[in-house]
PDB file of N, CA and C in Angstrom:
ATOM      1  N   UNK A   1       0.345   2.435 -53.542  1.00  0.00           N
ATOM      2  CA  UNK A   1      -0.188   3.641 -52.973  1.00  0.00           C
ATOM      3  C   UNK A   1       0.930   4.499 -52.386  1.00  0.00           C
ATOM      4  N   UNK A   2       1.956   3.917 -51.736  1.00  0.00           N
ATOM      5  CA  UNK A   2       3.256   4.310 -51.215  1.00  0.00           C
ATOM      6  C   UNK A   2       3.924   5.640 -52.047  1.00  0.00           C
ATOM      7  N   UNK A   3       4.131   4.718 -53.260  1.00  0.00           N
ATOM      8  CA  UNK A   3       4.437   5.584 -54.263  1.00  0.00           C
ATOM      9  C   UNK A   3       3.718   6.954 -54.777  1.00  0.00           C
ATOM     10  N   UNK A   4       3.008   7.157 -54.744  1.00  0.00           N
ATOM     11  CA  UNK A   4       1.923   8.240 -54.802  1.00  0.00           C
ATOM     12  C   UNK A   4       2.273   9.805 -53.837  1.00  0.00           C
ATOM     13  N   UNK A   5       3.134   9.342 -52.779  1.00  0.00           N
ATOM     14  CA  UNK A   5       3.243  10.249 -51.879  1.00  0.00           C
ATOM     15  C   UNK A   5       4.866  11.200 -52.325  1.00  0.00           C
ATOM     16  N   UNK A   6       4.011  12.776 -51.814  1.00  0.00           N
ATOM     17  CA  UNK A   6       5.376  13.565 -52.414  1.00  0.00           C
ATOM     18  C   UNK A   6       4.859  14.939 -51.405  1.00  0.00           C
ATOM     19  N   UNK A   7       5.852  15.216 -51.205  1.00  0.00           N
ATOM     20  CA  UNK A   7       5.732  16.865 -50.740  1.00  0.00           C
ATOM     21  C   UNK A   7       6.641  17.556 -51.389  1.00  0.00           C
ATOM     22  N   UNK A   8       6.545  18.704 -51.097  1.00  0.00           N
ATOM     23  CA  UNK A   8       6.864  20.073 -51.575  1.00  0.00           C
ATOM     24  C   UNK A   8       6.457  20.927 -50.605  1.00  0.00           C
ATOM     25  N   UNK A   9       7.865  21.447 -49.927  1.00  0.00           N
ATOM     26  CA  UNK A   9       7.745  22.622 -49.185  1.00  0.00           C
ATOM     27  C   UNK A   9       7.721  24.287 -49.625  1.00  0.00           C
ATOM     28  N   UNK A  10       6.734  24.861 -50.163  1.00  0.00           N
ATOM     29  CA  UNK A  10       6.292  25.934 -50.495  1.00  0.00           C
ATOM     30  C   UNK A  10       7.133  26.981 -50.108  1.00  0.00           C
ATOM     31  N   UNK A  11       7.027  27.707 -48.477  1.00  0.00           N
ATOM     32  CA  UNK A  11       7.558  28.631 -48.013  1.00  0.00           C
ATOM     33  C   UNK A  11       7.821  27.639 -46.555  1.00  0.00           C
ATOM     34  N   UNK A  12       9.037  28.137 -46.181  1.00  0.00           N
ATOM     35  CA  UNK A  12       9.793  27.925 -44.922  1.00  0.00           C
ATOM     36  C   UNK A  12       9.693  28.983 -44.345  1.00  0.00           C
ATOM     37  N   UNK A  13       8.817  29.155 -43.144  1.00  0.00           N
ATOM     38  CA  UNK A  13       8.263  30.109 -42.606  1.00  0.00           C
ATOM     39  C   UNK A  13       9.216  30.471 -40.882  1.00  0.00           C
ATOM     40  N   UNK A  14       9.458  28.938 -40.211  1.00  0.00           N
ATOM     41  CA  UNK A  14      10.422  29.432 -39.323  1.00  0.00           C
ATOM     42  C   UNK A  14      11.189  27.890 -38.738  1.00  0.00           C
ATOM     43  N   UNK A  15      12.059  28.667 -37.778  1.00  0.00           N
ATOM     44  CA  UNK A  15      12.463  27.242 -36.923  1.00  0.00           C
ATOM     45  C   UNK A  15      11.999  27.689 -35.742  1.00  0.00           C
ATOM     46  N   UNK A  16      11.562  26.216 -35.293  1.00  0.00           N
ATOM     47  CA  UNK A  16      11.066  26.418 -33.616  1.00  0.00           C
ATOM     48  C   UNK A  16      12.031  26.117 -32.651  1.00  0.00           C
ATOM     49  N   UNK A  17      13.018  24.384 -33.013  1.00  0.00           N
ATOM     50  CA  UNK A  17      14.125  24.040 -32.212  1.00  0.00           C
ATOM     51  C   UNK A  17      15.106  23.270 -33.291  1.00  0.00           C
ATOM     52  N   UNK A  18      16.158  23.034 -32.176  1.00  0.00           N
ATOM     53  CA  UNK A  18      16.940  22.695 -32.997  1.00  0.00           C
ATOM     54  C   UNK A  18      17.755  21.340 -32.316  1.00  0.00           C
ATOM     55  N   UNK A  19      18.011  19.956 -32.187  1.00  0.00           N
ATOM     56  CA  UNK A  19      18.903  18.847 -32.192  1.00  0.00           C
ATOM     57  C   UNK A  19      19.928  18.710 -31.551  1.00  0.00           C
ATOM     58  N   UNK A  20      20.507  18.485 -31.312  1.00  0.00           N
ATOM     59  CA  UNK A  20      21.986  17.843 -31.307  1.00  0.00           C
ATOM     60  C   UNK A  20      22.452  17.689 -32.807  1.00  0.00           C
ATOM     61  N   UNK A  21      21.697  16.584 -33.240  1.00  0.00           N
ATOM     62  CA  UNK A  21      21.852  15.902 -34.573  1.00  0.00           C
ATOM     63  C   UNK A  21      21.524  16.780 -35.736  1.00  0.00           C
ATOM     64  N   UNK A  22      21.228  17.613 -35.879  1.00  0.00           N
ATOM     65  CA  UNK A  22      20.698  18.760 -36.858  1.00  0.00           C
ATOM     66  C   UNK A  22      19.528  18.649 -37.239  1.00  0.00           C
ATOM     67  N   UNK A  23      18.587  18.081 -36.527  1.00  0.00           N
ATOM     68  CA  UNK A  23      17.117  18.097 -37.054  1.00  0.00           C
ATOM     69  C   UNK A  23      16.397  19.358 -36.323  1.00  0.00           C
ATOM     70  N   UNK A  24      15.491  19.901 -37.396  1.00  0.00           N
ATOM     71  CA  UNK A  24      14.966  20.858 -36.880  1.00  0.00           C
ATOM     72  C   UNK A  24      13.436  20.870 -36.521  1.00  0.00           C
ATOM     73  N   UNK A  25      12.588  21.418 -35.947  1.00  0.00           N
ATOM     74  CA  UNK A  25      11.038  21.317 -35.517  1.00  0.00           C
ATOM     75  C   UNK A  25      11.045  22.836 -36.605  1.00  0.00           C
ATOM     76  N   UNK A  26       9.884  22.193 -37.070  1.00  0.00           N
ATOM     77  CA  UNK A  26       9.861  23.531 -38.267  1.00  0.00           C
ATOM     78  C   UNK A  26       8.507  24.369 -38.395  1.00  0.00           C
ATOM     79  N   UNK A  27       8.052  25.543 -38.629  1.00  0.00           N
ATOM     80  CA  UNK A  27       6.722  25.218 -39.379  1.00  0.00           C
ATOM     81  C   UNK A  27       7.135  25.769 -40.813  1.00  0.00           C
ATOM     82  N   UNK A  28       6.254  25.118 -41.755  1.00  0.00           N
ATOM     83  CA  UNK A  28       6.623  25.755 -43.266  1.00  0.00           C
ATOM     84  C   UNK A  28       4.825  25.342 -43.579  1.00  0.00           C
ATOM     85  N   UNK A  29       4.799  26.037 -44.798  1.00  0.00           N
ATOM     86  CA  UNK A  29       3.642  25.766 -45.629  1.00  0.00           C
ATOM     87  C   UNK A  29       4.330  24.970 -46.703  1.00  0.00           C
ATOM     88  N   UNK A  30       3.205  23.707 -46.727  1.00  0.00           N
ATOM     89  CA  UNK A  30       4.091  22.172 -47.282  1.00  0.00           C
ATOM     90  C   UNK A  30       2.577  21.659 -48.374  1.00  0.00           C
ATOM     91  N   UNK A  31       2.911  21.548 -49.326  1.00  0.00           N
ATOM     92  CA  UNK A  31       2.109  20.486 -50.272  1.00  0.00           C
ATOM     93  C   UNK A  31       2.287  19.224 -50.231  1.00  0.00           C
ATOM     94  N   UNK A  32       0.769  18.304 -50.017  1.00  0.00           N
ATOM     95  CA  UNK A  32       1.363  17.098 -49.965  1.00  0.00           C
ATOM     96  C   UNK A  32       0.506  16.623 -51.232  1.00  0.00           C
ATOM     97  N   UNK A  33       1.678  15.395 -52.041  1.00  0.00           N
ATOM     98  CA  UNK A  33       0.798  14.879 -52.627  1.00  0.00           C
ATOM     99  C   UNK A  33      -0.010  15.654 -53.637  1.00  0.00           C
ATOM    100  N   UNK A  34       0.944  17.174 -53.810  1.00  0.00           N
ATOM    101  CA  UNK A  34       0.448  18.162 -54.903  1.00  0.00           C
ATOM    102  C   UNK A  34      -1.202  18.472 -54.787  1.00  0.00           C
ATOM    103  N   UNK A  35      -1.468  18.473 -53.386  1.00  0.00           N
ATOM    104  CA  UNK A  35      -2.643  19.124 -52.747  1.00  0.00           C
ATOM    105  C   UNK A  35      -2.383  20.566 -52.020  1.00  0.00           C
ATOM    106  N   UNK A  36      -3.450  21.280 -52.107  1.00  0.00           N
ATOM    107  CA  UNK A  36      -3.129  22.532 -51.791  1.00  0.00           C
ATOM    108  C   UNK A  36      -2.321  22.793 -50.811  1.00  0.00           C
ATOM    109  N   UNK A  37      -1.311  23.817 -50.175  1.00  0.00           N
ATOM    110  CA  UNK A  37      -0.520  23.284 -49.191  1.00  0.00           C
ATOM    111  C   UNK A  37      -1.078  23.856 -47.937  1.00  0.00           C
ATOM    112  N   UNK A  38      -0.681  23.138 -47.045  1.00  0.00           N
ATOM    113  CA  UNK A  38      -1.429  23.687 -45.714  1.00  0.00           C
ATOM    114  C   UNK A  38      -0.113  23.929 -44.594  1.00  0.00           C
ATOM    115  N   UNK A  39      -0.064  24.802 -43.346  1.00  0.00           N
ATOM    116  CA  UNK A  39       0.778  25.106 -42.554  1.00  0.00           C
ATOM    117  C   UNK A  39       1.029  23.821 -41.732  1.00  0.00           C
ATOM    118  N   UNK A  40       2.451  23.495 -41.655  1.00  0.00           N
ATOM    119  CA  UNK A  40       3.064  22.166 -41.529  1.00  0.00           C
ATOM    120  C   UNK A  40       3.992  21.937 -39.934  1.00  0.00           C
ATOM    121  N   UNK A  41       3.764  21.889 -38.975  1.00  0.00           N
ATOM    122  CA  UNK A  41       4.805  21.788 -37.560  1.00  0.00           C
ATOM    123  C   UNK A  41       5.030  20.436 -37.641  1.00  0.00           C
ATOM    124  N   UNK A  42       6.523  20.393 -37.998  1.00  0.00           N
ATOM    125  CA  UNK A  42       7.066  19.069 -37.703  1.00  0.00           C
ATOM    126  C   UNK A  42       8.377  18.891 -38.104  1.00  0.00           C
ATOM    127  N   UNK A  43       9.421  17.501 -37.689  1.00  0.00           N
ATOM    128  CA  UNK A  43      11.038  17.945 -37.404  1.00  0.00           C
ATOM    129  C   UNK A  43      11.213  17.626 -38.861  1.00  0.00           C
ATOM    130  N   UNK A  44      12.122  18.105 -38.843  1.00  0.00           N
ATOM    131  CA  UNK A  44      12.826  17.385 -40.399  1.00  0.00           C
ATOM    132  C   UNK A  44      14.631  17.016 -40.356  1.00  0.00           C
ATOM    133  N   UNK A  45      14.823  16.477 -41.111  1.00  0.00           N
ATOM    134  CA  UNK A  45      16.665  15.762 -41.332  1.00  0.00           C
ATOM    135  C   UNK A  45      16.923  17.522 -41.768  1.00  0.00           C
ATOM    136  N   UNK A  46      18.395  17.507 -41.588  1.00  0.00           N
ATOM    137  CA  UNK A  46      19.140  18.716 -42.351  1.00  0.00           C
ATOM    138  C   UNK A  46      18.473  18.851 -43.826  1.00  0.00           C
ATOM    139  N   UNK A  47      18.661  17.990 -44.393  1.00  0.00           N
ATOM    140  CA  UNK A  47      18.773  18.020 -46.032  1.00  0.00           C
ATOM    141  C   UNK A  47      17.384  17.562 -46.450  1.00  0.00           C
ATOM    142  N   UNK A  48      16.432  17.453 -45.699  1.00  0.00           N
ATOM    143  CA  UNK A  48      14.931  17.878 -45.494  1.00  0.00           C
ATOM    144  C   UNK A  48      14.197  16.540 -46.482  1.00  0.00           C
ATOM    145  N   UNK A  49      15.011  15.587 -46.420  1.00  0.00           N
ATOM    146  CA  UNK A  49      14.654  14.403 -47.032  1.00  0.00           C
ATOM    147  C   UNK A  49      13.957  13.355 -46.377  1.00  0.00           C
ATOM    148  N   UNK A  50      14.083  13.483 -44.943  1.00  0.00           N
ATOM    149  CA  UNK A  50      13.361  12.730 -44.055  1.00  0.00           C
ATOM    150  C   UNK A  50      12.869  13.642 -42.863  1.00  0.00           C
ATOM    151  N   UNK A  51      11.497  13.225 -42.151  1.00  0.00           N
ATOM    152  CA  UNK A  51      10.422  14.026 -41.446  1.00  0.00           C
ATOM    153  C   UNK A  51      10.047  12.954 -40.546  1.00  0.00           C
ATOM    154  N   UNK A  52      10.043  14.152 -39.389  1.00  0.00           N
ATOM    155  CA  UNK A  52       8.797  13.416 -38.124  1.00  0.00           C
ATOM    156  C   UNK A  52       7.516  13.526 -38.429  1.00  0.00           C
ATOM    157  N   UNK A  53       7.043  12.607 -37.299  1.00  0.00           N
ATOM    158  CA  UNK A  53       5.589  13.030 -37.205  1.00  0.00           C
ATOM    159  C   UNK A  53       5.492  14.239 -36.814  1.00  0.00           C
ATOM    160  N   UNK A  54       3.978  15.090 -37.490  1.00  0.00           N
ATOM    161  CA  UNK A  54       3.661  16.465 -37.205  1.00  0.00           C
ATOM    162  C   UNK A  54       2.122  16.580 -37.567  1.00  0.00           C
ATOM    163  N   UNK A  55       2.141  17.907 -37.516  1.00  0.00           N
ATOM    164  CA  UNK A  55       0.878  18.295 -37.553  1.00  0.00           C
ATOM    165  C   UNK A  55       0.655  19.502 -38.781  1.00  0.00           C
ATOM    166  N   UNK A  56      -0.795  18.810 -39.483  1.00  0.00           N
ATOM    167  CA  UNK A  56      -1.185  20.216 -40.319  1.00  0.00           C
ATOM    168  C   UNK A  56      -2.107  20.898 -40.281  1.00  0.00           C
ATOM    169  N   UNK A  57      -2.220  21.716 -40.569  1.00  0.00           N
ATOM    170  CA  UNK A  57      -3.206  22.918 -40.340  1.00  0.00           C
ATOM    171  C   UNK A  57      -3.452  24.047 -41.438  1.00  0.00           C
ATOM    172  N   UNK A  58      -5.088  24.085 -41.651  1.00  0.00           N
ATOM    173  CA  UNK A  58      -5.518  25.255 -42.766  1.00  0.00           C
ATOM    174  C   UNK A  58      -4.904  26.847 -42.192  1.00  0.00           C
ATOM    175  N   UNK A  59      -5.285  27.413 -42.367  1.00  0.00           N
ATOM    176  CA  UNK A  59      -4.234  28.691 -41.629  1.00  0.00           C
ATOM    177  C   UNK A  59      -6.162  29.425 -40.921  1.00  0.00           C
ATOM    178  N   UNK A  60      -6.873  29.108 -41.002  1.00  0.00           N
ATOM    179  CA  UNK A  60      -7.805  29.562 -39.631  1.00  0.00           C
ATOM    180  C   UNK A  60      -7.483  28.431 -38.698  1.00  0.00           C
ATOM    181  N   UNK A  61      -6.992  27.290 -38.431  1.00  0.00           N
ATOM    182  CA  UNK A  61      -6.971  26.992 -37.772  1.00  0.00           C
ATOM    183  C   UNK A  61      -5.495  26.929 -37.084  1.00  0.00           C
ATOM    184  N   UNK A  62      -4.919  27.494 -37.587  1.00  0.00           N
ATOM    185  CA  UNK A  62      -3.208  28.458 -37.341  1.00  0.00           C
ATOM    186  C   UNK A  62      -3.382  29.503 -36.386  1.00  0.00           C
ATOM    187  N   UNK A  63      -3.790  30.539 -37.031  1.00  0.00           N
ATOM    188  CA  UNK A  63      -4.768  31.520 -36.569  1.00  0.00           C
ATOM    189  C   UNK A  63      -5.748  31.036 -35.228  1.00  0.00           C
ATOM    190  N   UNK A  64      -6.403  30.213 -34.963  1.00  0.00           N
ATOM    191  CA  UNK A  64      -6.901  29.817 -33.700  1.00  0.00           C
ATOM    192  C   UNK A  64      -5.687  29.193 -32.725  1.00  0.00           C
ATOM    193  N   UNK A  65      -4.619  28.583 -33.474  1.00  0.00           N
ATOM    194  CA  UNK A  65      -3.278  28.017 -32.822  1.00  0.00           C
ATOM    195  C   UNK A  65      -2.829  29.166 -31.765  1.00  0.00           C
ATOM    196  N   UNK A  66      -2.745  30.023 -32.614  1.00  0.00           N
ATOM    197  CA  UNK A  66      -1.633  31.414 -31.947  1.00  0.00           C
ATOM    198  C   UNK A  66      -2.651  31.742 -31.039  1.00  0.00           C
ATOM    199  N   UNK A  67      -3.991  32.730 -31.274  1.00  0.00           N
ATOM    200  CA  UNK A  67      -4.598  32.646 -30.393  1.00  0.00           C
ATOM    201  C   UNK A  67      -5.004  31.952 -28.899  1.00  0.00           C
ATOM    202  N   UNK A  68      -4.986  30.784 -29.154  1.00  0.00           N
ATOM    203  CA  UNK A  68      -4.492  29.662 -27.959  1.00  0.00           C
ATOM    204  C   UNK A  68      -3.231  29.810 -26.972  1.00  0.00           C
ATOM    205  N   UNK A  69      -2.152  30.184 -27.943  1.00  0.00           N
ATOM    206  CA  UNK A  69      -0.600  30.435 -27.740  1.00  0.00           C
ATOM    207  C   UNK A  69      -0.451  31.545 -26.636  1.00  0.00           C
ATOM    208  N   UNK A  70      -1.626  32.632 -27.265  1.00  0.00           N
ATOM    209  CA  UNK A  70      -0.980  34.352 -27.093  1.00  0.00           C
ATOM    210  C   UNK A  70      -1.959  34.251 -25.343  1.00  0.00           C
ATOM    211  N   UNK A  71      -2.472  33.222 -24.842  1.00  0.00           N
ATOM    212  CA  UNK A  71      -3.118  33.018 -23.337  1.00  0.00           C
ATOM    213  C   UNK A  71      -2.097  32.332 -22.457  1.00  0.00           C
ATOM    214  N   UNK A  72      -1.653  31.872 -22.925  1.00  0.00           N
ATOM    215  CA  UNK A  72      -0.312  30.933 -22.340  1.00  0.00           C
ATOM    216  C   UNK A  72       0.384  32.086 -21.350  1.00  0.00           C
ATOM    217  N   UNK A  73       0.186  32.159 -20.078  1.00  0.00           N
ATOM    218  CA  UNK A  73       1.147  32.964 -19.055  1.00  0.00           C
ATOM    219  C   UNK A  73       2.411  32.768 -18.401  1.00  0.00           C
ATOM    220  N   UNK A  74       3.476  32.978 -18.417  1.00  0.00           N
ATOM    221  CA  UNK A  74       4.566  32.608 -17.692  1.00  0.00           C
ATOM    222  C   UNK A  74       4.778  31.982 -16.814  1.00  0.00           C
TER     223      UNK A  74
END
């Protein structure tokens, strides 16, 4: 089943942070598993071969993300 698993990062949309070590917190729109791709927050290696844990999201529920975000006060 292991084997079965693949991504494909679609569009690289931004960086959020950045390492010491060069890993970055990312969001991109990511296919997994050559399923439709959905909006992706999570770190990745430089050379984008290895990934943290993260989170995905359809883009209404992106869209409810920011919304959430844009209440957040100083």
């Amino acid at each position: 089943m292991a084997d079965d698993f693949s991504f494909s990062i679609e569009n690289h949309i931004g960086v959020i942070s950045q390492s010491k070590g060069g890993w970055q917190v990312e969001l991109n729109l990511v296919s997994w598993s050559g399923r439709d791709p959905k909006y992706d927050i999570r770190s990745w290696s430089p050379d984008h071969k290895k990934m943290g844990k993260g989170i995905t999201m359809t883009k209404d529920e992106l869209k409810t993300l920011a919304q959430i975000i844009g209440t957040i006060e100083d």
